[in-house]
C-alpha atoms as a PDB file:
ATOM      1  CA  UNK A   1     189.619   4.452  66.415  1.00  0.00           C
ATOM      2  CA  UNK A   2     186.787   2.975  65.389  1.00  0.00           C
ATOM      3  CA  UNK A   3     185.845  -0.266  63.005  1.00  0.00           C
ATOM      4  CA  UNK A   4     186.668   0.292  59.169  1.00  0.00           C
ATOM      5  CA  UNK A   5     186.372  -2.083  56.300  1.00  0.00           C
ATOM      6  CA  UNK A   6     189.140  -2.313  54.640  1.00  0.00           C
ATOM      7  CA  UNK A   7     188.907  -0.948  51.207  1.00  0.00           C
ATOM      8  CA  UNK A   8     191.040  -1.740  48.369  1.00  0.00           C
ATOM      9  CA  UNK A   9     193.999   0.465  47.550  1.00  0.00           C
ATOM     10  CA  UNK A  10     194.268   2.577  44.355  1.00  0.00           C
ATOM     11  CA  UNK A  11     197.227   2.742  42.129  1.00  0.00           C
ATOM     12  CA  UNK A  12     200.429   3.204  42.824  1.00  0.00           C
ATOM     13  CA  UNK A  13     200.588   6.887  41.139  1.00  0.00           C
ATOM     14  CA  UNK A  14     196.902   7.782  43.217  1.00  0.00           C
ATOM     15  CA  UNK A  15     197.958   6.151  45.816  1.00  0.00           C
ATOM     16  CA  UNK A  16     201.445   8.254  46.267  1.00  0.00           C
ATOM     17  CA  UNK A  17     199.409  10.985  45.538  1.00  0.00           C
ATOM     18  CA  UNK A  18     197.674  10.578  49.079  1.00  0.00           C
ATOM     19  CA  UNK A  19     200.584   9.897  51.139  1.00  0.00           C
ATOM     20  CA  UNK A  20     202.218  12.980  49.720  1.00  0.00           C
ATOM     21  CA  UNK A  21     199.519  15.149  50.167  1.00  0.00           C
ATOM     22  CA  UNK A  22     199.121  14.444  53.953  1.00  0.00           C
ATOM     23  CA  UNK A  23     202.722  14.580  54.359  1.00  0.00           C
ATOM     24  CA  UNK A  24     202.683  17.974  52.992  1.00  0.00           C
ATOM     25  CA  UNK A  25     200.518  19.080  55.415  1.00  0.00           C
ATOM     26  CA  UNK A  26     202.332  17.410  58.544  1.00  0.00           C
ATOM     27  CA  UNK A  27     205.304  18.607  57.747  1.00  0.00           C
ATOM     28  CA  UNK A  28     204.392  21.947  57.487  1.00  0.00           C
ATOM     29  CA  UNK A  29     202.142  22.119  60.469  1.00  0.00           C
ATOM     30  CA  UNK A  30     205.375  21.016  62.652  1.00  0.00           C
ATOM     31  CA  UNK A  31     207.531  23.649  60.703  1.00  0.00           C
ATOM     32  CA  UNK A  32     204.777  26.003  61.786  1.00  0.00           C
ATOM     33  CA  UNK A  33     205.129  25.002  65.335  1.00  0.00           C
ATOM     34  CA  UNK A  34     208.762  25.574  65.328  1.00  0.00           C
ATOM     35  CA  UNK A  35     208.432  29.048  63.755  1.00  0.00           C
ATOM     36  CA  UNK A  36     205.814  29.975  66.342  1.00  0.00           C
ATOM     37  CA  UNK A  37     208.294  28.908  69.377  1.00  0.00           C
ATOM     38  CA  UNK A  38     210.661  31.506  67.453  1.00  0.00           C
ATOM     39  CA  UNK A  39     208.707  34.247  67.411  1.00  0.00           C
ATOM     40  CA  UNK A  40     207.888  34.202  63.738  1.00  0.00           C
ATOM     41  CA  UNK A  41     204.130  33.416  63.501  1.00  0.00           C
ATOM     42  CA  UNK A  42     202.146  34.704  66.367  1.00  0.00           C
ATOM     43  CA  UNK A  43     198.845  35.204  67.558  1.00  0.00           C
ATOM     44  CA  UNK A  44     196.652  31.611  67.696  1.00  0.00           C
ATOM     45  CA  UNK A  45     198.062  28.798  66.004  1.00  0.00           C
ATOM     46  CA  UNK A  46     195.549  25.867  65.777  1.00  0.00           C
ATOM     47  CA  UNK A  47     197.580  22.582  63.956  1.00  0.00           C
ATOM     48  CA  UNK A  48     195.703  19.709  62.142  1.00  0.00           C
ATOM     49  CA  UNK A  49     198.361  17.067  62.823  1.00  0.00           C
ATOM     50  CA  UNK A  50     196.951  13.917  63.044  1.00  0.00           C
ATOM     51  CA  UNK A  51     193.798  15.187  61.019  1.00  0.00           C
ATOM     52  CA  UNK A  52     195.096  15.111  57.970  1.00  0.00           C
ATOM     53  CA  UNK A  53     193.324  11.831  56.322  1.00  0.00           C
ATOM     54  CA  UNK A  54     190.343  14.080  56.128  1.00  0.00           C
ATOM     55  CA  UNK A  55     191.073  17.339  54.452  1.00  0.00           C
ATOM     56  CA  UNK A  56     192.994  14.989  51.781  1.00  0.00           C
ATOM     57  CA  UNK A  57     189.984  12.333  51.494  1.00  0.00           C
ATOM     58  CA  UNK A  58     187.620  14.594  50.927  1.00  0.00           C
ATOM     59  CA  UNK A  59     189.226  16.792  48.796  1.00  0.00           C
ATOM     60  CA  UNK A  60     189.464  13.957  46.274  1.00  0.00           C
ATOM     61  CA  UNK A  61     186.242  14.333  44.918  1.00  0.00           C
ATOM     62  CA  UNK A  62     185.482  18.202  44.675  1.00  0.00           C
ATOM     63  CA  UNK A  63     185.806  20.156  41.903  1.00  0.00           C
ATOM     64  CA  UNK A  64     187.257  23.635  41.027  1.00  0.00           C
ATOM     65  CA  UNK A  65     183.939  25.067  41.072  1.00  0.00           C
ATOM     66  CA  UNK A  66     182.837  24.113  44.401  1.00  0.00           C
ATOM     67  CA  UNK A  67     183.163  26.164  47.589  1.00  0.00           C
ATOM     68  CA  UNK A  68     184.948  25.330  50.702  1.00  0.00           C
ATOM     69  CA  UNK A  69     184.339  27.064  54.183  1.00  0.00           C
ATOM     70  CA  UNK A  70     186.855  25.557  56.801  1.00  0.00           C
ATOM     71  CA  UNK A  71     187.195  26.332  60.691  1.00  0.00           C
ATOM     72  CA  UNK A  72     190.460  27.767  62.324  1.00  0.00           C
ATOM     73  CA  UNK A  73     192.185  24.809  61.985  1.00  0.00           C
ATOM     74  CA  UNK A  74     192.837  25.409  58.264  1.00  0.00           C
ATOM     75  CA  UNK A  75     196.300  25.061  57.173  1.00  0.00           C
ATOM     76  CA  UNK A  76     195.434  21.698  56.315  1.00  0.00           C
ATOM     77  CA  UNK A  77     192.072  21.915  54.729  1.00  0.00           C
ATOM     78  CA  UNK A  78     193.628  25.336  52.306  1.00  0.00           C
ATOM     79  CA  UNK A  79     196.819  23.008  51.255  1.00  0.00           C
ATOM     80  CA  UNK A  80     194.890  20.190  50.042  1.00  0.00           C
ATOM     81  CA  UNK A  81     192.176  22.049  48.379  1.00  0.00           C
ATOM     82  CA  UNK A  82     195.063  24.019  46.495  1.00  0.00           C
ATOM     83  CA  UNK A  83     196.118  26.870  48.103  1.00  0.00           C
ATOM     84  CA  UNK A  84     199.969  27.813  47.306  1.00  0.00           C
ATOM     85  CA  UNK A  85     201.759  26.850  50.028  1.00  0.00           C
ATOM     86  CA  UNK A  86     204.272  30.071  50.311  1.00  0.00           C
ATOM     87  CA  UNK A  87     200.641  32.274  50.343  1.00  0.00           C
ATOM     88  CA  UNK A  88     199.197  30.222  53.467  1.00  0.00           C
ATOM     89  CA  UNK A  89     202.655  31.088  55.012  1.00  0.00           C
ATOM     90  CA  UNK A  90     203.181  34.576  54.247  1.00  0.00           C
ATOM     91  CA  UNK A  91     199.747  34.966  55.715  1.00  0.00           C
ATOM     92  CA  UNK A  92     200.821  33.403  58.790  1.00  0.00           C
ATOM     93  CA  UNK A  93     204.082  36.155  59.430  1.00  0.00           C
ATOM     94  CA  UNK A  94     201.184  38.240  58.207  1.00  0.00           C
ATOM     95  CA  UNK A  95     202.727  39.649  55.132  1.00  0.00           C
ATOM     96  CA  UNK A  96     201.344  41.436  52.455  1.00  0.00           C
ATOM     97  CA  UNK A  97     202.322  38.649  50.027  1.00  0.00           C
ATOM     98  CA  UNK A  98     199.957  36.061  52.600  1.00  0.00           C
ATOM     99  CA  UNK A  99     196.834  34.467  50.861  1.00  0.00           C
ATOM    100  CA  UNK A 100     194.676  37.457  52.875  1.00  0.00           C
ATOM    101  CA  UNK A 101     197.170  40.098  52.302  1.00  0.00           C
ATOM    102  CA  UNK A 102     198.485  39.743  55.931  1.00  0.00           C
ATOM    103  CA  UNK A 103     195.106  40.707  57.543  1.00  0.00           C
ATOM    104  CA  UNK A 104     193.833  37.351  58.212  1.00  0.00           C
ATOM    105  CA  UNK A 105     196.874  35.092  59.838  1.00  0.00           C
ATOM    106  CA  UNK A 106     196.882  31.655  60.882  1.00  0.00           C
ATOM    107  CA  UNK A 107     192.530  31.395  61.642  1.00  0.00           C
ATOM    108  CA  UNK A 108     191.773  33.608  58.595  1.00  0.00           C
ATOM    109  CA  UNK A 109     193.336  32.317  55.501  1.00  0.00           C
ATOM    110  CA  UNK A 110     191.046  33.027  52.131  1.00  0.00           C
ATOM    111  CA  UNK A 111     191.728  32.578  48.315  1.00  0.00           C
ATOM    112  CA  UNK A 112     189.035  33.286  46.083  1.00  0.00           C
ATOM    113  CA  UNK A 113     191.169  31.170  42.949  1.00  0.00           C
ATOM    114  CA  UNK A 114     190.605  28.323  44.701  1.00  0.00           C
ATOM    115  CA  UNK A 115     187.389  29.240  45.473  1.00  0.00           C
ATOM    116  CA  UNK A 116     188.262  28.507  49.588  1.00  0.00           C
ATOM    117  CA  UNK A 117     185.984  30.703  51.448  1.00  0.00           C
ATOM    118  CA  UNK A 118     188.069  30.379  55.077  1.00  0.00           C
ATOM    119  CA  UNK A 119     189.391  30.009  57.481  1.00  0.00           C
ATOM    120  CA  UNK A 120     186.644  31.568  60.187  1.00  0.00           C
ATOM    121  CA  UNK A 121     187.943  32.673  64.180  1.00  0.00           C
ATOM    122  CA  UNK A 122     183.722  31.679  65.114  1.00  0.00           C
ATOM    123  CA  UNK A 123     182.696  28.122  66.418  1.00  0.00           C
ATOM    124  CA  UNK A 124     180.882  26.963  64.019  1.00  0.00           C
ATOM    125  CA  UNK A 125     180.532  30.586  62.363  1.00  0.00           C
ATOM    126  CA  UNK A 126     181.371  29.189  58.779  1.00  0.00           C
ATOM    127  CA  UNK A 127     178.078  26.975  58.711  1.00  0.00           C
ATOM    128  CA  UNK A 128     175.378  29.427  57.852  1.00  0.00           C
ATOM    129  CA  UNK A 129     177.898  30.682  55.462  1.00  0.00           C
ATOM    130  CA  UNK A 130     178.258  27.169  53.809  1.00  0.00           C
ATOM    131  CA  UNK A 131     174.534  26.838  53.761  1.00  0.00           C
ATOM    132  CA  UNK A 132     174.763  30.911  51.773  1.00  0.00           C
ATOM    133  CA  UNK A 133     177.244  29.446  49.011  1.00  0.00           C
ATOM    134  CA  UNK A 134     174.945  26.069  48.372  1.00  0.00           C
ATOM    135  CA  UNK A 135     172.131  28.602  47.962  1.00  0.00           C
ATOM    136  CA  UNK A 136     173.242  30.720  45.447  1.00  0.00           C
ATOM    137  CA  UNK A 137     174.810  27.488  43.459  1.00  0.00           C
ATOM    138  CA  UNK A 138     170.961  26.250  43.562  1.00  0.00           C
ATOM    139  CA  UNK A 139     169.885  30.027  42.434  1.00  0.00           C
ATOM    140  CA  UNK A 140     172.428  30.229  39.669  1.00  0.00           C
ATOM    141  CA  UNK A 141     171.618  25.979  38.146  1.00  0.00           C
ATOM    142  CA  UNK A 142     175.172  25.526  38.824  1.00  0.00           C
ATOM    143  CA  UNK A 143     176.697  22.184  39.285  1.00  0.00           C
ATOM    144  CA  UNK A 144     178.982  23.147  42.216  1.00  0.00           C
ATOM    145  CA  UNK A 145     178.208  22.178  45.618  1.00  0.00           C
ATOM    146  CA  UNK A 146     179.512  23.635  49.198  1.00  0.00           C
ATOM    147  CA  UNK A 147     181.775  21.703  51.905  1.00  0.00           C
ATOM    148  CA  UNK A 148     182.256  23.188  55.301  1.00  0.00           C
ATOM    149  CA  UNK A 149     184.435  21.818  57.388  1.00  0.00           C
ATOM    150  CA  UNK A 150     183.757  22.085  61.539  1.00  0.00           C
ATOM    151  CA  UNK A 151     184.607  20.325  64.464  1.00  0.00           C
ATOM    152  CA  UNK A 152     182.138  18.557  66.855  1.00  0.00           C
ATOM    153  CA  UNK A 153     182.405  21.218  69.675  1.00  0.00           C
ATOM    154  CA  UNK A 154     180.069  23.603  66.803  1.00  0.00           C
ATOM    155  CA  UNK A 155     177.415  21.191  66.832  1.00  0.00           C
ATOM    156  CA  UNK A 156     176.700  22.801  70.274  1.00  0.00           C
ATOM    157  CA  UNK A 157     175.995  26.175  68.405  1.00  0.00           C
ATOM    158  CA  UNK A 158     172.214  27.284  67.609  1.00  0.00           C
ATOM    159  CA  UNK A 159     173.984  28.065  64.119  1.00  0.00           C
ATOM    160  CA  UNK A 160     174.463  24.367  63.301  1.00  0.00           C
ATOM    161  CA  UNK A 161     171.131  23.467  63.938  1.00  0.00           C
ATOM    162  CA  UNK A 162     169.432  26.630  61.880  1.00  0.00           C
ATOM    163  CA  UNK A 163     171.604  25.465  58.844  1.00  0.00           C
ATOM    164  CA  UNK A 164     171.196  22.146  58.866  1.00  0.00           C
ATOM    165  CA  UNK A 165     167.207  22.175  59.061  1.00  0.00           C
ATOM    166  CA  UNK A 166     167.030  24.812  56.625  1.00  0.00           C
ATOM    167  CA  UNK A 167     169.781  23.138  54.116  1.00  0.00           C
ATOM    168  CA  UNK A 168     167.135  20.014  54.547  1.00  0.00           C
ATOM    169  CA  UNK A 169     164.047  22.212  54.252  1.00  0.00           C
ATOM    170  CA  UNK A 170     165.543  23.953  50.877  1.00  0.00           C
ATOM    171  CA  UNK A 171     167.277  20.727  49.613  1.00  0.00           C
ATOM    172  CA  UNK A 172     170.832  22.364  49.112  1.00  0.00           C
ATOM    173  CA  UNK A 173     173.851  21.067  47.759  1.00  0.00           C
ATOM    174  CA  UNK A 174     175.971  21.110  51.069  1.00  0.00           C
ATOM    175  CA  UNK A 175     177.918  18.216  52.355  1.00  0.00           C
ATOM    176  CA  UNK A 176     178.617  19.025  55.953  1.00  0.00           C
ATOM    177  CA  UNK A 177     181.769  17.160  57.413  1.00  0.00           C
ATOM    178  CA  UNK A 178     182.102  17.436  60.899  1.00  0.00           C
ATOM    179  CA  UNK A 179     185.703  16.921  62.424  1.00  0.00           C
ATOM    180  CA  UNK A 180     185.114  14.692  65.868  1.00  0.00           C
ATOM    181  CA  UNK A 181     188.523  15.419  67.784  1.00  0.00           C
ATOM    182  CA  UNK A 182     186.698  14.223  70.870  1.00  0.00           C
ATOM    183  CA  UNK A 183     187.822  16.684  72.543  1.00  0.00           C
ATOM    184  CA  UNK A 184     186.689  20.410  71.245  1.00  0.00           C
ATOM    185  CA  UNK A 185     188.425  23.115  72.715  1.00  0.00           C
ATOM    186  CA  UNK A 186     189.208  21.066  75.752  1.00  0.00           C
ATOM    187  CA  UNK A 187     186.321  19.044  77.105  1.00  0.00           C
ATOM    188  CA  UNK A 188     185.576  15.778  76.324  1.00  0.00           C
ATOM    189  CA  UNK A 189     182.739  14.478  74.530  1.00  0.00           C
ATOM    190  CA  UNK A 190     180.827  12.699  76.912  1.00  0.00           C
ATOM    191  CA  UNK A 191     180.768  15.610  79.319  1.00  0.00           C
ATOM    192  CA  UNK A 192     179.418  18.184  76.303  1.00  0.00           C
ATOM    193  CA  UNK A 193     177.267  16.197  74.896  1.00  0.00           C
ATOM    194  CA  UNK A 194     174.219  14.143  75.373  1.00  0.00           C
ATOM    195  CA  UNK A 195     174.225  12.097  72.257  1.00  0.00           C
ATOM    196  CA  UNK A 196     178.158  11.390  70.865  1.00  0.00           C
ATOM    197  CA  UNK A 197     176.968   9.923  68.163  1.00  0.00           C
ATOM    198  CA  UNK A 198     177.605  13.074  66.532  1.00  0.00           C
ATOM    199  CA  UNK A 199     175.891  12.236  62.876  1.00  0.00           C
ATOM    200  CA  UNK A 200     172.675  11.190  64.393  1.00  0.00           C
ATOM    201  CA  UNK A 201     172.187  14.609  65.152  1.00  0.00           C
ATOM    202  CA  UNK A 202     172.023  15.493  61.864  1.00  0.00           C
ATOM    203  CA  UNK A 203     170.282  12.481  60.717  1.00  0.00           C
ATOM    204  CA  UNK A 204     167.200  14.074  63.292  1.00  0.00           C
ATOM    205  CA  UNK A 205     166.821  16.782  60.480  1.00  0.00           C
ATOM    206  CA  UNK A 206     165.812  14.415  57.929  1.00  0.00           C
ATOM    207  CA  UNK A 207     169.495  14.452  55.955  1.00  0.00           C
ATOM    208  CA  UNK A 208     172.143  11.193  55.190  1.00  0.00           C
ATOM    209  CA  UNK A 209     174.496  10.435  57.567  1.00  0.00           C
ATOM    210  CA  UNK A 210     177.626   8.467  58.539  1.00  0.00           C
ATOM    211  CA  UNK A 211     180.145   8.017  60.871  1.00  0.00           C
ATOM    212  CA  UNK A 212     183.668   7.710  59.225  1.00  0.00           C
ATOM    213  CA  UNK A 213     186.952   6.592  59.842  1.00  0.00           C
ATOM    214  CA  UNK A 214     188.370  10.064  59.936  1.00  0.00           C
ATOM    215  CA  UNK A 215     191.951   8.348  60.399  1.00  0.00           C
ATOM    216  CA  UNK A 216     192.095   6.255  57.145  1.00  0.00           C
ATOM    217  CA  UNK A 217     192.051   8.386  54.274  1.00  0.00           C
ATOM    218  CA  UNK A 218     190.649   5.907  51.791  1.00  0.00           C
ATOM    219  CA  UNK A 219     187.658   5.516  54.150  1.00  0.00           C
ATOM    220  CA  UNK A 220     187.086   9.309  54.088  1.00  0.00           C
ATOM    221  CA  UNK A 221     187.961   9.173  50.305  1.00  0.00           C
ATOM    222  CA  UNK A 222     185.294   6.698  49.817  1.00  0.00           C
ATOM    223  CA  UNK A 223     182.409   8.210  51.912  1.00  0.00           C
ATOM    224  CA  UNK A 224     183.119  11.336  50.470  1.00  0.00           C
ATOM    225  CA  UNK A 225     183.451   9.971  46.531  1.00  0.00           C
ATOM    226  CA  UNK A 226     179.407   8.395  47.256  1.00  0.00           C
ATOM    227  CA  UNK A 227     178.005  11.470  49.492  1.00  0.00           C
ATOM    228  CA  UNK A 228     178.841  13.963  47.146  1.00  0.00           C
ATOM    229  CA  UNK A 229     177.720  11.990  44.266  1.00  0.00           C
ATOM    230  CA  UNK A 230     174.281  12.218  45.204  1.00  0.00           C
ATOM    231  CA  UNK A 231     174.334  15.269  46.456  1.00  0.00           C
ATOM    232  CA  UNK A 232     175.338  16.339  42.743  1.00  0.00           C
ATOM    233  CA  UNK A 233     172.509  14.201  41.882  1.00  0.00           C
ATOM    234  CA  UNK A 234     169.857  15.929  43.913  1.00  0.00           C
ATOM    235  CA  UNK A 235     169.499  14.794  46.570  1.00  0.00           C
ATOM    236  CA  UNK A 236     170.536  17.548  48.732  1.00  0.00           C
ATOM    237  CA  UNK A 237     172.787  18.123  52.115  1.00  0.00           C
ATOM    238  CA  UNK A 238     174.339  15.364  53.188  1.00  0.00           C
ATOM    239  CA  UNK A 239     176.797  14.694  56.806  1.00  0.00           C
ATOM    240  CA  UNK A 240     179.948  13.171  57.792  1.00  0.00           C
ATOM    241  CA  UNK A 241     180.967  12.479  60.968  1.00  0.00           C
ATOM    242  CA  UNK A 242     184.950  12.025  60.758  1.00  0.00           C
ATOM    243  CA  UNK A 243     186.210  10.353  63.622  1.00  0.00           C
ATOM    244  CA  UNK A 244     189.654  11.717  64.443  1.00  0.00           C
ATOM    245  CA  UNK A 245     192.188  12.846  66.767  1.00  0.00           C
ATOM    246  CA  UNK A 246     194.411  15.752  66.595  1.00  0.00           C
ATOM    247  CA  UNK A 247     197.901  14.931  68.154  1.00  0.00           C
ATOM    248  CA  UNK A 248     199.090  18.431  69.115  1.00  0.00           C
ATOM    249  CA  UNK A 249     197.100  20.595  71.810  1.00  0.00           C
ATOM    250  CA  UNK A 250     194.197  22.781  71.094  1.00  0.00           C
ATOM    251  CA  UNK A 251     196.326  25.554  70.267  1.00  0.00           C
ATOM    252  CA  UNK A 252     199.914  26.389  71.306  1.00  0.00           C
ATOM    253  CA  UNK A 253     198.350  28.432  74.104  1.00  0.00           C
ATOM    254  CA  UNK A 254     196.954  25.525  75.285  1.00  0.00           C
ATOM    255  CA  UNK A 255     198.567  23.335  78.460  1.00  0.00           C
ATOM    256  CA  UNK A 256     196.608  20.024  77.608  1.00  0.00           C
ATOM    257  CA  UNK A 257     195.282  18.932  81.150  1.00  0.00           C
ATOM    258  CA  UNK A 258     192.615  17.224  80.012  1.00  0.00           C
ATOM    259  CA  UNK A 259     193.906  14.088  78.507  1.00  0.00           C
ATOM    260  CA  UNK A 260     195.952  11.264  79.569  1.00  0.00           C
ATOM    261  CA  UNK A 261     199.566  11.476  77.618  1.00  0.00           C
ATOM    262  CA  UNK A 262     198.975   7.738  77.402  1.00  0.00           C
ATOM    263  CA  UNK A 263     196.168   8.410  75.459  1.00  0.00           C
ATOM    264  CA  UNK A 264     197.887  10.929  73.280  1.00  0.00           C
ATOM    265  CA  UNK A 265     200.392   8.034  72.146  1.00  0.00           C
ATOM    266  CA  UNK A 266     198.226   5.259  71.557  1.00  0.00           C
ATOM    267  CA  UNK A 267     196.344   7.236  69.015  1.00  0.00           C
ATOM    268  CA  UNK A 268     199.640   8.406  67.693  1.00  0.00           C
ATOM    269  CA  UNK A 269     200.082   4.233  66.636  1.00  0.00           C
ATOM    270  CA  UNK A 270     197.182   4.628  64.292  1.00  0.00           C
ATOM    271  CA  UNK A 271     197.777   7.612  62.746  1.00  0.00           C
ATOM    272  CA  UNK A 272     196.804   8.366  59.377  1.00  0.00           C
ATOM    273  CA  UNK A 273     200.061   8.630  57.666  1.00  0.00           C
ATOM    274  CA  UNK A 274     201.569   6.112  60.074  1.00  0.00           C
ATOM    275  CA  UNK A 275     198.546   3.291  58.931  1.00  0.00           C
ATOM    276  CA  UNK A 276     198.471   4.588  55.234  1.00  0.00           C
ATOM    277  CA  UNK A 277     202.560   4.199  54.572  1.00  0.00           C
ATOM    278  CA  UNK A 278     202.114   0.404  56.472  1.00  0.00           C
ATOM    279  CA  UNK A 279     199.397  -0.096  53.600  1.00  0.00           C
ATOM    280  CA  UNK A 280     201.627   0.833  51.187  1.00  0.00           C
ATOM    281  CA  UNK A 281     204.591  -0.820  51.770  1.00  0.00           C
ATOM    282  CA  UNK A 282     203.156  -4.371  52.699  1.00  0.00           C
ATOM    283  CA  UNK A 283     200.969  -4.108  49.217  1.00  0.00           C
ATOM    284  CA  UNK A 284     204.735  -3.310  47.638  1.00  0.00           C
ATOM    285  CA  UNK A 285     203.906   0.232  46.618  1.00  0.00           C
ATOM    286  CA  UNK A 286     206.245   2.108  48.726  1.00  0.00           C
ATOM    287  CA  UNK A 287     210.110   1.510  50.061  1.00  0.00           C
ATOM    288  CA  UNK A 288     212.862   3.603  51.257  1.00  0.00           C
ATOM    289  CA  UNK A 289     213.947   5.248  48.783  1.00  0.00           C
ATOM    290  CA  UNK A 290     210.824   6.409  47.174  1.00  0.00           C
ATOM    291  CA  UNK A 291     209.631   7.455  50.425  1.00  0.00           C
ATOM    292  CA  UNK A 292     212.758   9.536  50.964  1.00  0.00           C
ATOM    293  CA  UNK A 293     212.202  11.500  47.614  1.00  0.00           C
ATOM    294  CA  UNK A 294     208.732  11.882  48.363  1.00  0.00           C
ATOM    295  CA  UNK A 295     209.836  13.607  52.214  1.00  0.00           C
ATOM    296  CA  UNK A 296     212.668  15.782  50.380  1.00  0.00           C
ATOM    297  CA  UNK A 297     210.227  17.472  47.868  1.00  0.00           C
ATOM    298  CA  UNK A 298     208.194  18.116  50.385  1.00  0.00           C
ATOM    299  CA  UNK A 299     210.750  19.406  52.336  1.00  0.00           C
ATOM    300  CA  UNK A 300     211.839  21.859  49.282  1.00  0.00           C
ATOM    301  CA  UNK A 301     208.470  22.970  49.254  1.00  0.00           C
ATOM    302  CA  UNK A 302     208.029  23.738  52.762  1.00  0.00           C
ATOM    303  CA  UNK A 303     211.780  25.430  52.887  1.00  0.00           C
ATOM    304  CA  UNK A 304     210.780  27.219  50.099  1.00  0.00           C
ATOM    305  CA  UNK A 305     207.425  28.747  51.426  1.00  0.00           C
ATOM    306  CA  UNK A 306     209.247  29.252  54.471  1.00  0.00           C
ATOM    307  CA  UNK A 307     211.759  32.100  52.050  1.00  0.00           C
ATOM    308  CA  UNK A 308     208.796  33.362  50.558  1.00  0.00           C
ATOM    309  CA  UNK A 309     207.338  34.608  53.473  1.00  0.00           C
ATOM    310  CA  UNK A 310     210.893  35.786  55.221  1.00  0.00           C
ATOM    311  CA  UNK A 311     211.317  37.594  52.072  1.00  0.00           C
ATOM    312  CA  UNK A 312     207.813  39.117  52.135  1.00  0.00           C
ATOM    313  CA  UNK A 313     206.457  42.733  53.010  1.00  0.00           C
ATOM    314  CA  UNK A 314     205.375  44.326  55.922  1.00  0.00           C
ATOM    315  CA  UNK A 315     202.506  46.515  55.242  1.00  0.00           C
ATOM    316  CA  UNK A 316     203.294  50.207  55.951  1.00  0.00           C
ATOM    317  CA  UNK A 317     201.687  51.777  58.865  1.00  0.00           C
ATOM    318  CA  UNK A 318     200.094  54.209  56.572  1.00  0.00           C
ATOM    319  CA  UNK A 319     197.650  51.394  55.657  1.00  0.00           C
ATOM    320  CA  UNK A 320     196.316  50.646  59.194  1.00  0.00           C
ATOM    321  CA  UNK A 321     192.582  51.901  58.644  1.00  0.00           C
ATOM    322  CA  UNK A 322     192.302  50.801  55.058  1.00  0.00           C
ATOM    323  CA  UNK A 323     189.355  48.768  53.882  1.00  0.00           C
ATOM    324  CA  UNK A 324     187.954  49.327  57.877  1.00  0.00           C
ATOM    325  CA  UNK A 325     184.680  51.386  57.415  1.00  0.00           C
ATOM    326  CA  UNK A 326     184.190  53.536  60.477  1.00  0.00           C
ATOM    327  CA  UNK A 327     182.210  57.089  60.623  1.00  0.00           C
ATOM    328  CA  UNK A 328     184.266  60.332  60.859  1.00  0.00           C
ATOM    329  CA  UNK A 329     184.429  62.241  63.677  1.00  0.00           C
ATOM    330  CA  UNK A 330     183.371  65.727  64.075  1.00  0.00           C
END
């Protein structure tokens, strides 16, 4: 899990904040689970439980103006940076009311408002498109930099290694944060790759590095409050590696042979919410009953996206080829 230093804890209000941020996303990543086990959502579903110390951390510190590319395990990254929750689930029954109008579903979601760029099916696919958006910020003077979010299996991909250099070469504002579940798709680490010190890789391209906590969420805060801080300063792409370890299987496809259950539960001890809420109540910032208001608004929410989408729109079959560009036929 990996040594941390352990930082001082904001205020109560901030600090709340955090713990009901990730517990927005856990709870609705399990009430997508059960939805997909009734037929409601279908297709891939990829959950972030366990993960969600990092799309909250590093969320923290980015602005409206700056651009977020995520991978297809989303949900958690789109809630944090904004993204109404009824939207991200209406796109998951794939309804017209859903963040991508239904198109997109669970891999795909997209809202320009937020300035959230996806949700993207490819390994590693949203990279060079991370390394695009940090471009045209640089073109355009703008003070807004571009996060992508991927997991360490993409660091495999030619794609990774063609953005990072050239982020480096052009000096872009790009923080990459990689998102080490150990395990990728379903191989572990040590048999994928030669060097598992993921951020070093990086680091050989001439860019900052670290290796972070990915399961305390003031440790990814932190990293991520300095990083991007000089890489609004100038001093171009940065990388964090954010050690972490997703809870739930690959996908709900997948049978999970390839880890110990054992395994699977001793990581479960030091989970993010799990350590944060300990935090909280030893430092007398969090009891019972403030924790139990916290879980029903959430709760509300979650119900409440959950109508949204029931209520939502099929689109008519009339619609199947719009906005698909194909040539006519004689």
């Amino acid at each position: 899990m990996g040594d941390t230093k352990i930082l001082p804890l904001p205020g109560r209000e901030q600090a709340l904040h955090l713990l009901r941020e990730m517990l927005r996303i856990r709870r609705f990543e399990e009430k997508s689970a059960e939805l997909y086990s009734a037929g409601k959502i279908r297709g891939f579903l990829h959950l972030y439980i366990g993960e969600e110390a990092i799309a909250v951390g590093v969320m923290e510190h980015l602005t409206a103006a700056d651009a977020i590319i995520a991978t297809y395990r989303e949900h958690g990254h789109a809630l944090a940076r904004g993204v109404d929750m009824g939207a991200i689930m209406a796109e998951m029954y794939g309804k017209q009311e859903g963040c991508s109008r239904g198109r997109g579903g669970s891999m795909h979601l997209f809202d320009a408002k937020t300035r959230f760029y996806g949700g993207n099916a490819i390994v590693g696919g949203g990279i060079p498109l991370a390394v695009g958006l940090a471009l045209a910020s640089d073109m355009r003077d703008e003070d807004a930099i571009a996060v992508c979010f991927f997991g360490e299996g993409a660091v495999a991909e030619g794609e990774f290694h063609e953005s990072v250099n050239l982020a480096a070469i052009w000096g872009l504002p790009v923080l990459f944060c990689c998102e080490n579940n150990r395990y990728a798709m379903g191989t572990a680490l040590e048999r994928s790759e030669s060097e598992t010190d993921i951020h070093r890789k990086a680091a050989a391209y001439n860019i900052p590095s670290e290796a972070v906590d990915g399961m305390d969420v003031l440790a990814v805060r932190e990293a991520t409050r300095r990083t991007v801080e000089a890489i609004r300063g100038g001093a171009g792409p940065a990388f964090l590696e954010l050690r972490t370890y997703r809870f739930r299987a690959h996908s709900m496809y997948d049978a999970q042979l390839y880890r110990d259950k054992a395994e699977v539960e001793r990581w479960k001890k030091h989970g993010p919410i799990r350590r944060f809420e300990a935090r909280l109540r030893d430092a007398g910032l969090l009891d019972d009953r403030t924790l139990a208001a916290i879980e029903a608004d959430v709760g509300r929410e979650v119900e409440a996206a959950v109508a949204f989408a029931e209520a939502g729109t099929w689109e008519p079959i009339e619609d199947l080829t719009k906005d698909v560009y194909a040539e006519r036929g004689s």
